[in-house]
PDB file of N, CA and C in Angstrom:
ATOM      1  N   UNK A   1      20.192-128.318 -75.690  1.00  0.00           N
ATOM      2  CA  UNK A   1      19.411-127.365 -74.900  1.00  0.00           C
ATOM      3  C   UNK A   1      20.082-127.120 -73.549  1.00  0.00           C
ATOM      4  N   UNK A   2      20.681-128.239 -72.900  1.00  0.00           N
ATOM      5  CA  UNK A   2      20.847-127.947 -71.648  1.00  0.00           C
ATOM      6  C   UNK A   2      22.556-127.073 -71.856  1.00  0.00           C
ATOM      7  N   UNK A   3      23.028-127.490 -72.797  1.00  0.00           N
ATOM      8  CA  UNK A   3      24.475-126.752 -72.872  1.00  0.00           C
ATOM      9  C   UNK A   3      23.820-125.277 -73.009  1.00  0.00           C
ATOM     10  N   UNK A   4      23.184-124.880 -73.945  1.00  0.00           N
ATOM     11  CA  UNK A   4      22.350-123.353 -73.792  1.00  0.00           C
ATOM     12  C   UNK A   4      22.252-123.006 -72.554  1.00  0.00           C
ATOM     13  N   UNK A   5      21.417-123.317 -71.662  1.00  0.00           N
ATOM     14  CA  UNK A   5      21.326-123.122 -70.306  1.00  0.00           C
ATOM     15  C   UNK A   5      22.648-122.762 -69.898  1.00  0.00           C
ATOM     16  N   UNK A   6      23.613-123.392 -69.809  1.00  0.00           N
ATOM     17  CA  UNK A   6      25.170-123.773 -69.154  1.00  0.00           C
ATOM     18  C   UNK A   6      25.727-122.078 -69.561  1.00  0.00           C
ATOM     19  N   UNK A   7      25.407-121.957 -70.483  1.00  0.00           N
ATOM     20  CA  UNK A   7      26.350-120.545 -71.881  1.00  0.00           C
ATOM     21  C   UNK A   7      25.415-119.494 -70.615  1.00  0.00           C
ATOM     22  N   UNK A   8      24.421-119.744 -70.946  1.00  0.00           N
ATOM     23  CA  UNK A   8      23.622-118.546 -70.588  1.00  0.00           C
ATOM     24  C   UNK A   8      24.098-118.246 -68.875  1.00  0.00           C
ATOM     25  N   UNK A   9      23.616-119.012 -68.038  1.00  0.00           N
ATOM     26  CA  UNK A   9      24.293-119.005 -66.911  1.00  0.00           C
ATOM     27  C   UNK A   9      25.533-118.221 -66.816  1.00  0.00           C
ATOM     28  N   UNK A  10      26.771-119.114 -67.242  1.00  0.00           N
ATOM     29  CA  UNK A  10      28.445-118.860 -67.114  1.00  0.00           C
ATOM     30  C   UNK A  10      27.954-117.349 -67.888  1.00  0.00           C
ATOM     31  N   UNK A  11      27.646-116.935 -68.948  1.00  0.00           N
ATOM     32  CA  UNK A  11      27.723-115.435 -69.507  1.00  0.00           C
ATOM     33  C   UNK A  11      26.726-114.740 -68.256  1.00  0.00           C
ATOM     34  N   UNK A  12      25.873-115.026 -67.666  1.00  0.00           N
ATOM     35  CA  UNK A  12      25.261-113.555 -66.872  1.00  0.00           C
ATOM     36  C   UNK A  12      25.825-113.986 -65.666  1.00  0.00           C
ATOM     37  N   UNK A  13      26.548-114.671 -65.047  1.00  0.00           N
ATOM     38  CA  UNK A  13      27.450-114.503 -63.812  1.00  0.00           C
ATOM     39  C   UNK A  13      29.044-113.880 -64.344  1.00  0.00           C
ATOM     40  N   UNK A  14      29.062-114.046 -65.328  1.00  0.00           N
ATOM     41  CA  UNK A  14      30.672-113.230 -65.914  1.00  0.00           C
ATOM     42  C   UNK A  14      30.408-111.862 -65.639  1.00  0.00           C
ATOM     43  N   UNK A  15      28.639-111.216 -66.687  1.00  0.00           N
ATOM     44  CA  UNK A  15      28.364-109.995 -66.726  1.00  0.00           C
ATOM     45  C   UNK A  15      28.606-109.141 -65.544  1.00  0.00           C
ATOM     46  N   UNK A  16      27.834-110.012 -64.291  1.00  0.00           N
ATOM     47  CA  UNK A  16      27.825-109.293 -63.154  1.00  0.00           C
ATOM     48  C   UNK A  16      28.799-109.554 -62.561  1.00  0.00           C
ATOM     49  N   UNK A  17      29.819-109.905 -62.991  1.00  0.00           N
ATOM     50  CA  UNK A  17      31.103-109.823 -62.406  1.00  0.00           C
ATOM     51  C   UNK A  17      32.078-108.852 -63.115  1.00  0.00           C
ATOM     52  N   UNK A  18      31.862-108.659 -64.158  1.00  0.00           N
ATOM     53  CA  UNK A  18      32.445-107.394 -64.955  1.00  0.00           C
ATOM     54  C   UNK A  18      31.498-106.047 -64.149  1.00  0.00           C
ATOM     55  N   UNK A  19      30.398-106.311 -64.174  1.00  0.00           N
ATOM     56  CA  UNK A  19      29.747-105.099 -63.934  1.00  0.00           C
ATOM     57  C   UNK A  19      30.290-104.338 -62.266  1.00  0.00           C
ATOM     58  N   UNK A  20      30.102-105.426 -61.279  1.00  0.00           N
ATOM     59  CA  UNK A  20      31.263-105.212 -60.178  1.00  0.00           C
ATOM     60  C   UNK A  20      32.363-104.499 -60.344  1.00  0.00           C
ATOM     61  N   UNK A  21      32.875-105.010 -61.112  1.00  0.00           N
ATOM     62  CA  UNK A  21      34.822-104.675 -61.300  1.00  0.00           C
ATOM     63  C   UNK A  21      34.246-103.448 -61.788  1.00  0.00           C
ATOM     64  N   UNK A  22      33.514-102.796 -62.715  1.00  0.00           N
ATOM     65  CA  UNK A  22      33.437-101.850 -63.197  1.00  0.00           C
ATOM     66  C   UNK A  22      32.991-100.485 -61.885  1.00  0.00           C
ATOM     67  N   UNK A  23      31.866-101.257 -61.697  1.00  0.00           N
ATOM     68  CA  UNK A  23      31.843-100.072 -60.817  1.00  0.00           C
ATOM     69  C   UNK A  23      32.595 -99.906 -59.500  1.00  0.00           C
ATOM     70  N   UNK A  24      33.419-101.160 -59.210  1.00  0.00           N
ATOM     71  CA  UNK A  24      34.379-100.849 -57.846  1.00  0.00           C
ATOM     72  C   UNK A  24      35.517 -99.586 -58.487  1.00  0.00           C
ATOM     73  N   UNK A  25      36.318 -99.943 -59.934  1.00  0.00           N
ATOM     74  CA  UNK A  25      36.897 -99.140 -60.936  1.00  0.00           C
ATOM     75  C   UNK A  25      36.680 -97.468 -61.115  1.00  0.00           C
ATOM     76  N   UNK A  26      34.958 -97.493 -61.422  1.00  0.00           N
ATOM     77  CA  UNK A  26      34.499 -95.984 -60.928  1.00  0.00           C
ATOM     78  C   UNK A  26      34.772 -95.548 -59.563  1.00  0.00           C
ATOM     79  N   UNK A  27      34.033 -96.004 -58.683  1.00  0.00           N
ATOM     80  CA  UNK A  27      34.221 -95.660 -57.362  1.00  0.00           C
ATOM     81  C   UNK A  27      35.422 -95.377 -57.123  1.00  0.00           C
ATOM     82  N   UNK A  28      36.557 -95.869 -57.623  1.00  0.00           N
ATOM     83  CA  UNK A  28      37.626 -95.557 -57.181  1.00  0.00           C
ATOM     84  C   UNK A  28      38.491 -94.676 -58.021  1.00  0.00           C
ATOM     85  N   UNK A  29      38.489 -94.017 -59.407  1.00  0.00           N
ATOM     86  CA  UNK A  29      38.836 -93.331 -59.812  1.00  0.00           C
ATOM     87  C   UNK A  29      38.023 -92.109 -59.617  1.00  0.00           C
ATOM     88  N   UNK A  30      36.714 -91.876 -58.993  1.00  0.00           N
ATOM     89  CA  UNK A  30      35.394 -90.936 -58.622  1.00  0.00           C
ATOM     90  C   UNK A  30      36.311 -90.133 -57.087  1.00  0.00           C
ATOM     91  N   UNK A  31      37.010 -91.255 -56.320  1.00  0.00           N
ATOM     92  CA  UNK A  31      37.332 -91.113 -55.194  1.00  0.00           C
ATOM     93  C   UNK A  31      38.693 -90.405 -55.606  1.00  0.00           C
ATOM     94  N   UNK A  32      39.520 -90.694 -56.206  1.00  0.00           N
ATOM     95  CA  UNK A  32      40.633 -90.144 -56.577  1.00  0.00           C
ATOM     96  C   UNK A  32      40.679 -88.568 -56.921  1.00  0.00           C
ATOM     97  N   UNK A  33      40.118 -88.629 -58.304  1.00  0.00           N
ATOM     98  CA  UNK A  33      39.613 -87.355 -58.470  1.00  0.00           C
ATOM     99  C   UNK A  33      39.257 -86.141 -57.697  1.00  0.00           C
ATOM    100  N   UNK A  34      38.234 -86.481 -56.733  1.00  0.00           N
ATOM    101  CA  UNK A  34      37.502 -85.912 -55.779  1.00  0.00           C
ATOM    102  C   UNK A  34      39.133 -85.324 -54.822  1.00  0.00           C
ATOM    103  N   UNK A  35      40.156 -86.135 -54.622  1.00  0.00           N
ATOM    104  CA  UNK A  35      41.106 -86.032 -53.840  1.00  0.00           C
ATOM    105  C   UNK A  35      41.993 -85.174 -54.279  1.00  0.00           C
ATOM    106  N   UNK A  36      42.119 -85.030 -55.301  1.00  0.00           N
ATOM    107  CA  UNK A  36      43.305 -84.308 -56.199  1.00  0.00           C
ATOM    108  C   UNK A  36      42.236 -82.801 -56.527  1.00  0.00           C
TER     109      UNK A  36
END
């Protein structure tokens, strides 16, 4: 049970760390675009 906990944790701090990268990624190809 407690390793469950551990998975679950480490996977939704990964998520929102992908989800970051993702949208710093937009923002910055949004910004590009906009430039060209």
């Amino acid at each position: 049970m407690r390793w469950l906990v551990k998975c679950l944790t480490i996977s939704s701090i990964f998520d929102r760390c992908r989800l970051r990268s993702l949208e710093r990624r937009a923002t910055l190809t949004r910004r590009s675009s906009t430039r060209a």
